[in-house]
Protein backbone atom coordinates (compact mmCIF):
# COMPACT_ATOMS: atom_id res chain seq x y z
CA UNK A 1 103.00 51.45 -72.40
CA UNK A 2 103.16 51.32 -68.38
CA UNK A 3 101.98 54.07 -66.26
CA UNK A 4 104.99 54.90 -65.38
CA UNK A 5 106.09 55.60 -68.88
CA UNK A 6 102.96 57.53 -69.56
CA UNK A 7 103.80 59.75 -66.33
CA UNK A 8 107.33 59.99 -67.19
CA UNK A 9 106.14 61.49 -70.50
CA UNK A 10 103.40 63.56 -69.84
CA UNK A 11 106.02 65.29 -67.59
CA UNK A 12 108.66 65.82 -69.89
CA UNK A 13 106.10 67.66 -72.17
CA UNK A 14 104.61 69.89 -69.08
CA UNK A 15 108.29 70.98 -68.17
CA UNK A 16 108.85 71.39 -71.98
CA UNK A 17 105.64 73.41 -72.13
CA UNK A 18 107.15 75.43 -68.50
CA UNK A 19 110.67 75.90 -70.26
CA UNK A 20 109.00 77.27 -73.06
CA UNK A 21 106.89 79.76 -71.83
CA UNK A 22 109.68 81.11 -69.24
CA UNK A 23 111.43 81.47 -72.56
CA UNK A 24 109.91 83.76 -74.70
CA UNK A 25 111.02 86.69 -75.77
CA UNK A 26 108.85 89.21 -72.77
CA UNK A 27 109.98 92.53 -74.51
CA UNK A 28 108.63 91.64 -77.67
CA UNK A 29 104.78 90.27 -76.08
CA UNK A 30 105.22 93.45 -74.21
CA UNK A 31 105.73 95.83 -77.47
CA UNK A 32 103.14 93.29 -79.29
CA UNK A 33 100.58 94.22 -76.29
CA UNK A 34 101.06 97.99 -76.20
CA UNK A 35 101.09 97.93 -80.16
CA UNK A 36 97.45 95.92 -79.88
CA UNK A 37 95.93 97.91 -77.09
CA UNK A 38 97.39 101.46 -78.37
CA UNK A 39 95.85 100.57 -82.11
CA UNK A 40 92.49 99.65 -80.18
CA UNK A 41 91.78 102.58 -77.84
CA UNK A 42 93.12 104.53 -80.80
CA UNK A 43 90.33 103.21 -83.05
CA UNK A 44 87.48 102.41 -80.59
CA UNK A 45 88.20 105.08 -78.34
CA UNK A 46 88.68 106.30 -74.38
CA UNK A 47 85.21 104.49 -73.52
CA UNK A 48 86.58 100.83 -74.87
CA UNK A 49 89.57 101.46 -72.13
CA UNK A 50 87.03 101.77 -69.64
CA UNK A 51 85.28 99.09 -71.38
CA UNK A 52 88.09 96.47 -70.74
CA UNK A 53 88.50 98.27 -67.29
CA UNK A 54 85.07 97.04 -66.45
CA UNK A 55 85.35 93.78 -67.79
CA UNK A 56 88.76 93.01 -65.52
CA UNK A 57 86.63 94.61 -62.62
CA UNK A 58 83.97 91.95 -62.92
CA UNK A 59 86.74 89.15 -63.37
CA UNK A 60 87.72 89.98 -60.56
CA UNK A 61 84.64 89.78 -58.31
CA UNK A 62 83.92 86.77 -59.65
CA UNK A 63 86.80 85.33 -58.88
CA UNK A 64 86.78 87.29 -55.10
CA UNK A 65 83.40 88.51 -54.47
CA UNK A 66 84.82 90.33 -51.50
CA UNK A 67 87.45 92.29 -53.88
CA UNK A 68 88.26 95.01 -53.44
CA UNK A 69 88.50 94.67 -49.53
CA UNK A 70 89.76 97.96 -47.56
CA UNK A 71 93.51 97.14 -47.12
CA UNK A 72 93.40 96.62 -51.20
CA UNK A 73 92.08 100.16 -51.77
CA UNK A 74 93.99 101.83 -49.16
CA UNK A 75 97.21 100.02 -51.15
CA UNK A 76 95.93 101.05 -53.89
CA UNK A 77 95.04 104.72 -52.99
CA UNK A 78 98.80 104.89 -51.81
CA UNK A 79 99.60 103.56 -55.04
CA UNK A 80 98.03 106.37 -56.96
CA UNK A 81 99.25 108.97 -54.60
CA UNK A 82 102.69 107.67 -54.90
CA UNK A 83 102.53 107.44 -58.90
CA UNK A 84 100.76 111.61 -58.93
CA UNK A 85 103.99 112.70 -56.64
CA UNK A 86 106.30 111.18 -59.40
CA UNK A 87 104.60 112.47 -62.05
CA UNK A 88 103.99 116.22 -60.42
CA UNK A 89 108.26 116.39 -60.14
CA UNK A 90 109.13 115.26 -63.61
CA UNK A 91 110.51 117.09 -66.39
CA UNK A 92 107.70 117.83 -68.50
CA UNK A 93 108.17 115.87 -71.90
CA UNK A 94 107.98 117.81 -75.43
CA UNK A 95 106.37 116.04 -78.34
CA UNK A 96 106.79 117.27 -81.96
């Protein structure tokens, strides 16, 4: 086989692989994630979410050891604010 071929096919099966993954069926990984995490905090707890929380965080810094710089937590601080604002006007929900 020439190296051209060997490109030509290691290529197809990357964009294969690409088309794939574009693909998939997001609402249903996103209801297979809530389901998984819900069961899990459910189970294990408040503490595991903070758990997980910490383990991100430290993902993170090692990835950036300068993260979170002071525009990120100023975003993010706006963030929050933003989200409490929302959440102080809506309708309060009723669960049976």
């Amino acid at each position: 086989m020439s190296i051209e071929r060997g490109w030509s096919r290691i290529s197809s099966v990357i964009i294969r692989g690409i088309h794939e993954f574009v693909s998939r069926d997001w609402r249903a990984v996103r209801r297979s994630k809530d389901a998984y995490w819900g069961a899990r905090i459910a189970s294990l707890g408040p503490l595991e979410a903070f758990r997980v929380g910490e383990l991100l965080r430290q993902q993170a810094l090692s990835s950036v050891a300068s993260w979170p710089d002071d525009a990120s937590r100023a975003d993010d601080l706006s963030a929050h604010v933003r989200l409490a604002e929302r959440l102080r006007h809506a309708d309060p929900v009723r669960r049976a």
